[in-house]
N, C-alpha and C. Protein backbone atom coordinates (compact mmCIF):
# COMPACT_ATOMS: atom_id res chain seq x y z
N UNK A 1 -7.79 -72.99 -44.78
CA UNK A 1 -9.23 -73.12 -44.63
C UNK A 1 -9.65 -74.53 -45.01
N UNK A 2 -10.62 -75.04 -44.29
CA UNK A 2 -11.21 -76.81 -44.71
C UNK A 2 -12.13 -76.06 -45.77
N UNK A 3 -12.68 -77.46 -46.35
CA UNK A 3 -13.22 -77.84 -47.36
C UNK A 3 -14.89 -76.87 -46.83
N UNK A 4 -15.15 -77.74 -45.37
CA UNK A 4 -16.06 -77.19 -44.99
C UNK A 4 -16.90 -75.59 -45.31
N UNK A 5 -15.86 -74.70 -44.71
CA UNK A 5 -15.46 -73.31 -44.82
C UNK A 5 -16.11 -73.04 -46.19
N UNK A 6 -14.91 -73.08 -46.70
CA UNK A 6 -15.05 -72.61 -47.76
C UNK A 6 -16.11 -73.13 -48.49
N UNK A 7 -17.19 -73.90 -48.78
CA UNK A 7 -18.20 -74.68 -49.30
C UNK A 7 -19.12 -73.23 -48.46
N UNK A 8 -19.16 -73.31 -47.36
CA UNK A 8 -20.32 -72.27 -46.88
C UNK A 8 -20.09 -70.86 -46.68
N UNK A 9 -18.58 -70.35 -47.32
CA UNK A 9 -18.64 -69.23 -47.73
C UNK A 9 -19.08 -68.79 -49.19
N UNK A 10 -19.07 -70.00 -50.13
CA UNK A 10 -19.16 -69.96 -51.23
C UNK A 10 -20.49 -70.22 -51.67
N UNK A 11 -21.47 -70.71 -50.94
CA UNK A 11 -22.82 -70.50 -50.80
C UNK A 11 -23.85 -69.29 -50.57
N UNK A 12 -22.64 -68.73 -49.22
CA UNK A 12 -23.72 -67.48 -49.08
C UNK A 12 -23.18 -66.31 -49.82
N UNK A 13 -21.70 -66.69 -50.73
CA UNK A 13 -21.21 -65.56 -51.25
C UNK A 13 -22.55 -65.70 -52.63
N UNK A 14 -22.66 -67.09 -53.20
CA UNK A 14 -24.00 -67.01 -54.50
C UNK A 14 -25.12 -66.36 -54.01
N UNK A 15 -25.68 -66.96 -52.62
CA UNK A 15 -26.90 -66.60 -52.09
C UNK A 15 -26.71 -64.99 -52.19
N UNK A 16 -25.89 -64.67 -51.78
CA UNK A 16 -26.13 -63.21 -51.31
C UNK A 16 -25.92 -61.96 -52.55
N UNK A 17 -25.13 -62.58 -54.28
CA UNK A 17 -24.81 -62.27 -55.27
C UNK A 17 -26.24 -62.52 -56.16
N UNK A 18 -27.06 -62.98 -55.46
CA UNK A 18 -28.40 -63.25 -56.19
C UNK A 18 -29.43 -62.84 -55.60
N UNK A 19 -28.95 -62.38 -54.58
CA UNK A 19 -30.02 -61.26 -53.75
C UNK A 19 -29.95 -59.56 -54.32
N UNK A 20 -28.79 -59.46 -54.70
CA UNK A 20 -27.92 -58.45 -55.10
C UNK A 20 -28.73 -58.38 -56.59
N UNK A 21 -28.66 -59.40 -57.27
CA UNK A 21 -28.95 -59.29 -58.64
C UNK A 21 -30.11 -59.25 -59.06
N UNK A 22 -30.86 -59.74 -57.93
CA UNK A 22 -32.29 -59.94 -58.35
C UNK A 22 -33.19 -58.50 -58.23
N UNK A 23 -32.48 -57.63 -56.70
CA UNK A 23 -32.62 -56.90 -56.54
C UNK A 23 -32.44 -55.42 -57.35
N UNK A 24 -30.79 -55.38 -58.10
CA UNK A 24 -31.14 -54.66 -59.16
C UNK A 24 -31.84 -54.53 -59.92
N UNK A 25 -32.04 -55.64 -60.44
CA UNK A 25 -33.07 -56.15 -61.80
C UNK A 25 -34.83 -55.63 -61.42
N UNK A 26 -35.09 -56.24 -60.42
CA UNK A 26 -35.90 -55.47 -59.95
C UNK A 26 -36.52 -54.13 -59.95
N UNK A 27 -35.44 -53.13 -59.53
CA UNK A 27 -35.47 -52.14 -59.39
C UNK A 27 -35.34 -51.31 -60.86
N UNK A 28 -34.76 -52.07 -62.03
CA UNK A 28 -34.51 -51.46 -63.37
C UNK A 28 -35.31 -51.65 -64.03
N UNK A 29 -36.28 -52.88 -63.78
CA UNK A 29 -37.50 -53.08 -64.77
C UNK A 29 -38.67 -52.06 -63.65
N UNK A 30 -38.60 -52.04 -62.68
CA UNK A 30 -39.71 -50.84 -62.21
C UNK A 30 -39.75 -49.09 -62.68
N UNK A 31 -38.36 -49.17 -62.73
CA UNK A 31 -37.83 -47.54 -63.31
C UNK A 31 -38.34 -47.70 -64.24
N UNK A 32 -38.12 -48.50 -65.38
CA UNK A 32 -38.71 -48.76 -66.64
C UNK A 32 -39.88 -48.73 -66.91
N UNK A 33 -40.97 -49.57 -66.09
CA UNK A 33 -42.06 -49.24 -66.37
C UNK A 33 -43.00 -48.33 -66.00
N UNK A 34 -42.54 -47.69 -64.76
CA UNK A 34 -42.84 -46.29 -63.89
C UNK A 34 -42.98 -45.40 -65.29
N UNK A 35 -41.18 -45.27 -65.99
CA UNK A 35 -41.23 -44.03 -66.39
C UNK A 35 -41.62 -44.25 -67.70
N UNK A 36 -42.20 -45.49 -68.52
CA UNK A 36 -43.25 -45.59 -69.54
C UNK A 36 -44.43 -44.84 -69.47
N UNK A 37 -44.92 -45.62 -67.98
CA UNK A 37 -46.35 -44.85 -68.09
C UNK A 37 -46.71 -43.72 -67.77
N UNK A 38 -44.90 -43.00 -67.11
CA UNK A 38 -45.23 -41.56 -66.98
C UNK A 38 -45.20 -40.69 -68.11
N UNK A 39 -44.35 -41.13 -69.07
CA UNK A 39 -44.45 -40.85 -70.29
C UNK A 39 -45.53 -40.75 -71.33
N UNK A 40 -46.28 -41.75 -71.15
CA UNK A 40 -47.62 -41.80 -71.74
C UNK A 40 -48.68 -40.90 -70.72
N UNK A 41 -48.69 -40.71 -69.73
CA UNK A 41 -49.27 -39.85 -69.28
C UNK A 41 -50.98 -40.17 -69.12
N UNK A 42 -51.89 -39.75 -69.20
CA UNK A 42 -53.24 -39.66 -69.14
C UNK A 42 -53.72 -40.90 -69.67
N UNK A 43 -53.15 -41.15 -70.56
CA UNK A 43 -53.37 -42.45 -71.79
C UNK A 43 -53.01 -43.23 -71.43
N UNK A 44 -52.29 -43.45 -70.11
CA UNK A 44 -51.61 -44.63 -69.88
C UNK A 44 -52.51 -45.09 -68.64
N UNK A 45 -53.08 -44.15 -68.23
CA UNK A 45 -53.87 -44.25 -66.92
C UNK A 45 -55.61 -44.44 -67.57
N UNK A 46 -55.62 -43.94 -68.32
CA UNK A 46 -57.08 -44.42 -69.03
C UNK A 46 -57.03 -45.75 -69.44
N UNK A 47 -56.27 -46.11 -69.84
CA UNK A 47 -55.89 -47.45 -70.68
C UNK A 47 -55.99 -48.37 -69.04
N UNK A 48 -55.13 -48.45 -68.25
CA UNK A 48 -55.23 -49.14 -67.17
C UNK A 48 -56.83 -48.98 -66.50
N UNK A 49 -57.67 -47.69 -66.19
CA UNK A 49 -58.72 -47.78 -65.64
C UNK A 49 -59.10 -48.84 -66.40
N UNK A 50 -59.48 -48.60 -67.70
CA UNK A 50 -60.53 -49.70 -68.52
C UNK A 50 -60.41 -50.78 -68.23
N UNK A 51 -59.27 -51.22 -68.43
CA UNK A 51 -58.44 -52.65 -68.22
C UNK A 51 -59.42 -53.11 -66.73
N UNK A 52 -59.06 -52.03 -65.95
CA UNK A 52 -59.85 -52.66 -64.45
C UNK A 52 -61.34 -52.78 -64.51
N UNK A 53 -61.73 -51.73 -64.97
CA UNK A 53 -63.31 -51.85 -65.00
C UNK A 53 -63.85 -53.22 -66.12
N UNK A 54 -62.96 -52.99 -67.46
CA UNK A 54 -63.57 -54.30 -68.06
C UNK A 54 -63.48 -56.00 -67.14
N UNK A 55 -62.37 -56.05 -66.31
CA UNK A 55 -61.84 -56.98 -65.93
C UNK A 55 -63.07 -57.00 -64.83
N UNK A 56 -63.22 -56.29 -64.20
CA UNK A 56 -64.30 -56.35 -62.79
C UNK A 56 -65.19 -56.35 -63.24
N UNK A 57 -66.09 -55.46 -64.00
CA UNK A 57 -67.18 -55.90 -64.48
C UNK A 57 -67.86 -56.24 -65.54
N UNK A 58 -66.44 -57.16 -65.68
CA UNK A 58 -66.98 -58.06 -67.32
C UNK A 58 -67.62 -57.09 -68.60
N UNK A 59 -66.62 -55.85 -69.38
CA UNK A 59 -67.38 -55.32 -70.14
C UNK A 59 -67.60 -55.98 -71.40
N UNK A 60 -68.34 -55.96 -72.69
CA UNK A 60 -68.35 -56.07 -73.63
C UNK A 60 -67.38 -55.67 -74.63
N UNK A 61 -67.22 -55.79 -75.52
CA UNK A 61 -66.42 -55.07 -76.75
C UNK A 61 -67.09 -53.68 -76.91
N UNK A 62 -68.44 -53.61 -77.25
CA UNK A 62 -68.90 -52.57 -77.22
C UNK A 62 -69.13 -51.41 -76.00
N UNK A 63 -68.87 -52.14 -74.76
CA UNK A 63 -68.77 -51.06 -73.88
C UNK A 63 -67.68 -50.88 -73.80
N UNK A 64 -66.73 -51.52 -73.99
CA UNK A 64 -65.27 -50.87 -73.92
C UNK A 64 -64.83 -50.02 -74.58
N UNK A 65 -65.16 -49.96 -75.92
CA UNK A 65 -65.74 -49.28 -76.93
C UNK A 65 -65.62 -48.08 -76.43
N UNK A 66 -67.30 -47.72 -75.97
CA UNK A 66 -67.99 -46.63 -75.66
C UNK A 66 -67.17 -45.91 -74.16
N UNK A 67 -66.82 -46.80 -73.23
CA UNK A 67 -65.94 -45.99 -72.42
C UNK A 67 -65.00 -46.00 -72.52
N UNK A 68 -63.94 -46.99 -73.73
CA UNK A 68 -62.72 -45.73 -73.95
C UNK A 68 -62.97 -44.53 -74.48
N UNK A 69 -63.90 -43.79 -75.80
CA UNK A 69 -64.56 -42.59 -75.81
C UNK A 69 -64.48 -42.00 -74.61
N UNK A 70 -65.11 -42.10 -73.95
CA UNK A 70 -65.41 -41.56 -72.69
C UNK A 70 -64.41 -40.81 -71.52
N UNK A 71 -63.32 -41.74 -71.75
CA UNK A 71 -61.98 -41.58 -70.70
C UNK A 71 -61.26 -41.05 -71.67
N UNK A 72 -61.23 -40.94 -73.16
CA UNK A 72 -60.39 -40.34 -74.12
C UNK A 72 -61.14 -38.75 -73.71
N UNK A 73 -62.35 -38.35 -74.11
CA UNK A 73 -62.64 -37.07 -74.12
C UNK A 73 -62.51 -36.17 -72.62
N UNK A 74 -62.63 -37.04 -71.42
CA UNK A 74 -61.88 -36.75 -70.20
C UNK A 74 -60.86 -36.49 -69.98
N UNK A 75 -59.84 -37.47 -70.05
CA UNK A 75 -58.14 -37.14 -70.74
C UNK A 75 -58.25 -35.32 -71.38
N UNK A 76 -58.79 -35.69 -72.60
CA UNK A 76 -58.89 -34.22 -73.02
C UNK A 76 -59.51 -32.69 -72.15
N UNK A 77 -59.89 -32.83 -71.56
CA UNK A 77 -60.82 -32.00 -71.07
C UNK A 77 -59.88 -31.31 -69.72
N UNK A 78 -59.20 -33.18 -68.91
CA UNK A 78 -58.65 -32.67 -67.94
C UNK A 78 -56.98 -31.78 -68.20
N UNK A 79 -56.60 -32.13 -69.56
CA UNK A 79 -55.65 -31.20 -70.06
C UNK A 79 -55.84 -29.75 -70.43
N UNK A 80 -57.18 -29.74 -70.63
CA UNK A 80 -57.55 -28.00 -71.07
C UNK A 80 -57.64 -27.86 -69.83
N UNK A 81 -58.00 -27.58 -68.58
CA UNK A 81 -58.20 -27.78 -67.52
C UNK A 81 -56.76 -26.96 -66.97
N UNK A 82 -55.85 -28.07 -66.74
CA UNK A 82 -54.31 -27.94 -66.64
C UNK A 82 -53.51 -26.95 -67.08
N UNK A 83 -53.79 -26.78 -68.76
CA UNK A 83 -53.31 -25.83 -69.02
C UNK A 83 -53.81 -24.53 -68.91
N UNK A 84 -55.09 -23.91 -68.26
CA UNK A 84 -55.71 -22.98 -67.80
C UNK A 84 -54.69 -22.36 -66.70
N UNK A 85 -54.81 -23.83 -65.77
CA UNK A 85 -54.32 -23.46 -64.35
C UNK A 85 -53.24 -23.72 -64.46
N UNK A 86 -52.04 -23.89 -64.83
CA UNK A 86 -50.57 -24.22 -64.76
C UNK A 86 -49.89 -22.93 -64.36
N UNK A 87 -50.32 -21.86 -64.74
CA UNK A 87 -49.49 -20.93 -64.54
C UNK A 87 -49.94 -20.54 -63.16
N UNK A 88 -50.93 -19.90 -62.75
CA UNK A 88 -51.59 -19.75 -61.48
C UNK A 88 -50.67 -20.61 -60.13
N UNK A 89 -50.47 -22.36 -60.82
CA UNK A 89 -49.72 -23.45 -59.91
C UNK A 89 -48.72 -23.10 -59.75
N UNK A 90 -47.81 -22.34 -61.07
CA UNK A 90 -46.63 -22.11 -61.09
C UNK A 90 -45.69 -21.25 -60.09
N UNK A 91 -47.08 -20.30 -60.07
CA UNK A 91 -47.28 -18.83 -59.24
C UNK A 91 -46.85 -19.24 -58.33
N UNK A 92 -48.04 -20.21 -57.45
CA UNK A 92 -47.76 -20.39 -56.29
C UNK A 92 -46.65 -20.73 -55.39
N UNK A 93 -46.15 -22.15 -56.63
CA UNK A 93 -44.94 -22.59 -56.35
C UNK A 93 -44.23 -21.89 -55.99
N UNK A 94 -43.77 -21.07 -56.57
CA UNK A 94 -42.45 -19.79 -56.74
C UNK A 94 -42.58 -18.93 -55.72
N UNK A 95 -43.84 -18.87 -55.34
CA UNK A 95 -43.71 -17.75 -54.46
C UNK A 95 -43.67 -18.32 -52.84
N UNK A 96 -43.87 -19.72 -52.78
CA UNK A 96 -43.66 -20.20 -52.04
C UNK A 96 -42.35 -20.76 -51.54
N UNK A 97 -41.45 -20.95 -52.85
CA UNK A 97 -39.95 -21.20 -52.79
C UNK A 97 -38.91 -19.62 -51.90
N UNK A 98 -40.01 -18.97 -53.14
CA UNK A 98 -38.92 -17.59 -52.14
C UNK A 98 -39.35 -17.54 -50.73
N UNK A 99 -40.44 -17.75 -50.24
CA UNK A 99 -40.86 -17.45 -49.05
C UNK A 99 -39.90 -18.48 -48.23
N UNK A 100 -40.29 -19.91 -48.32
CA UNK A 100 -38.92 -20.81 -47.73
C UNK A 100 -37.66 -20.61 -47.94
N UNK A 101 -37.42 -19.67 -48.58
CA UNK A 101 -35.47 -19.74 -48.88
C UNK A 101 -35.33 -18.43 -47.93
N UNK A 102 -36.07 -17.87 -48.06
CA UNK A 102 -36.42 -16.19 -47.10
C UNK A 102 -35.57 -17.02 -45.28
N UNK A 103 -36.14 -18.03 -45.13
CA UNK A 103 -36.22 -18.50 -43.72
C UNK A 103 -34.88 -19.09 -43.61
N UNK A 104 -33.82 -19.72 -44.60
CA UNK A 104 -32.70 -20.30 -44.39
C UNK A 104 -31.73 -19.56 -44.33
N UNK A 105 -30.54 -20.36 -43.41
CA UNK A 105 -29.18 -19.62 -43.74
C UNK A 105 -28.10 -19.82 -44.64
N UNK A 106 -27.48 -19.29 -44.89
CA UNK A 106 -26.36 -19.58 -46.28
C UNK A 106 -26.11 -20.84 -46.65
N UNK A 107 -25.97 -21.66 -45.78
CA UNK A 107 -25.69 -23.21 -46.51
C UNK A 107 -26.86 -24.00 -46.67
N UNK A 108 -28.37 -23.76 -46.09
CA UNK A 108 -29.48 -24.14 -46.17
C UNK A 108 -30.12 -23.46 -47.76
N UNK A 109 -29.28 -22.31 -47.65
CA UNK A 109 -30.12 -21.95 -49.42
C UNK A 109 -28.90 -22.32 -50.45
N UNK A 110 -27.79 -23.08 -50.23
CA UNK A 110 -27.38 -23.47 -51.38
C UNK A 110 -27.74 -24.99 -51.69
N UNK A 111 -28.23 -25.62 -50.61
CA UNK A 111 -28.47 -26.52 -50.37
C UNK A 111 -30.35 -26.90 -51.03
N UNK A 112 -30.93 -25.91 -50.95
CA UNK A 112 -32.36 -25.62 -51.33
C UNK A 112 -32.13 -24.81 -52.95
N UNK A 113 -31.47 -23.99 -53.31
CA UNK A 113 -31.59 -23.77 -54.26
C UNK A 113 -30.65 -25.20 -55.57
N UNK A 114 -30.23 -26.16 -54.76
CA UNK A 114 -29.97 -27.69 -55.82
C UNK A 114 -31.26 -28.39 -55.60
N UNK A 115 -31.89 -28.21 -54.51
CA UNK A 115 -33.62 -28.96 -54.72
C UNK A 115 -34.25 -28.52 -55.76
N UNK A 116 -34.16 -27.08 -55.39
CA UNK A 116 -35.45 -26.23 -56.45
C UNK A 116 -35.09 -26.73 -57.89
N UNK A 117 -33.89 -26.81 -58.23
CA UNK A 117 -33.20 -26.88 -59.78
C UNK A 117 -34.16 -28.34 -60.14
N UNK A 118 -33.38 -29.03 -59.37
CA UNK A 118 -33.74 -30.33 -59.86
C UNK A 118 -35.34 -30.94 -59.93
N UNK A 119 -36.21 -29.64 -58.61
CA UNK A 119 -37.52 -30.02 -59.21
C UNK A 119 -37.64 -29.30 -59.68
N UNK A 120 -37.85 -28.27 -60.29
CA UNK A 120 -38.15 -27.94 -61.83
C UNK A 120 -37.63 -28.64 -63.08
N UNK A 121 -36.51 -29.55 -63.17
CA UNK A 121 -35.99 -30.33 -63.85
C UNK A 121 -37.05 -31.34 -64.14
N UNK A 122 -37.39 -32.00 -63.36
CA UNK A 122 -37.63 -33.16 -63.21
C UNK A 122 -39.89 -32.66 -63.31
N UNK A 123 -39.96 -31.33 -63.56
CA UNK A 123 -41.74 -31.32 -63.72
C UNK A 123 -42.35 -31.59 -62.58
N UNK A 124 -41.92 -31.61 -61.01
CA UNK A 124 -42.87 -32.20 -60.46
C UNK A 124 -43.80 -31.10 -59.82
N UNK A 125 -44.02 -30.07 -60.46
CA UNK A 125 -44.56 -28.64 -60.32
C UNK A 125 -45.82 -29.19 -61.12
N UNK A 126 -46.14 -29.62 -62.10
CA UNK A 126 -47.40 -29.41 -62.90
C UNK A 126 -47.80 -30.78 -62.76
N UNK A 127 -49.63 -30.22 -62.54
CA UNK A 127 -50.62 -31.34 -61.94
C UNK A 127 -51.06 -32.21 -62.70
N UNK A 128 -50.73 -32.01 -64.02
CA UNK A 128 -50.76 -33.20 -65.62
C UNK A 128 -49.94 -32.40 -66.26
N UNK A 129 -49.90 -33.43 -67.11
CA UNK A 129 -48.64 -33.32 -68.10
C UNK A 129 -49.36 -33.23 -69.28
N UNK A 130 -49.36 -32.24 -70.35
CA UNK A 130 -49.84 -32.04 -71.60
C UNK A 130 -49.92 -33.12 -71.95
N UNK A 131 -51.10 -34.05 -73.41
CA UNK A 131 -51.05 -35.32 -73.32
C UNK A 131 -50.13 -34.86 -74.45
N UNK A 132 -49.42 -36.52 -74.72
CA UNK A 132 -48.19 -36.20 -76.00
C UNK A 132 -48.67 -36.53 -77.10
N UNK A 133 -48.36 -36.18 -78.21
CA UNK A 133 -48.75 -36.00 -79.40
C UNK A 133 -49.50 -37.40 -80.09
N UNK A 134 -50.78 -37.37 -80.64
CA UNK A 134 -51.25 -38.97 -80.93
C UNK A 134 -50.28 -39.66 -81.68
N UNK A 135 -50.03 -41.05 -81.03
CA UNK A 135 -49.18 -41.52 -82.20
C UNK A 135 -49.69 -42.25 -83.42
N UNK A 136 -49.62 -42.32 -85.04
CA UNK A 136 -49.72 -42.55 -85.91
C UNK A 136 -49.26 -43.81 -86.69
């Protein structure tokens, strides 16, 4: 191989090892912060509204104040809410799973009953998430 060659395989082998890397990285700090704020839950999304509303319309200290109150006792409210109806959601879910597995054939319901597992694993059945315990 010339000098040539190899100089411009060894370019797009970096170029393309830093497309690679950037791209993981990418993708690990988004998981990361996705599953922060899914973790924080309600609080994490109140906290961001404010952020927008103070930012857009220039709030005060004191109105920020007064409408974090505001989005805190909402938060609350929309969790009593949730936990009213969770089971009712639950209902539905389920009875909607059997009804779709009703319709498949043998390798379509082993294939559907590793979906079902993993969403129930994974919560994506309930419409909020209890808020988590205040931290101290």
């Amino acid at each position: 191989m010339n000098n040539k060659l190899k100089v411009s395989v060894g370019v797009l082998l970096v170029f393309v090892l830093g497309i690679l890397a950037g791209s993981f990285g990418t993708q690990a700090y988004m998981k990361y912060r996705v599953s922060h704020f899914v973790q924080r839950g309600q609080e994490a999304r109140a906290e961001l509204f404010l952020g927008r509303l103070s930012r857009d319309l220039d709030l005060t200290e004191t109105q920020q104040t007064e409408i974090g109150k505001i989005l805190r006792d909402s938060h609350q409210r929309l969790a009593q809410i949730s936990q009213r109806c969770q089971p009712e959601v639950n209902g539905i879910i389920e009875r909607d799973f059997v009804m779709i597995r009703a319709l498949l054939n043998d390798d379509q319901r082993q294939k559907f009953d590793r979906f079902q597992r993993r969403f129930q694993q994974r919560g994506r059945h309930r419409m909020f998430r209890p808020p988590p315990p205040p931290s101290q």
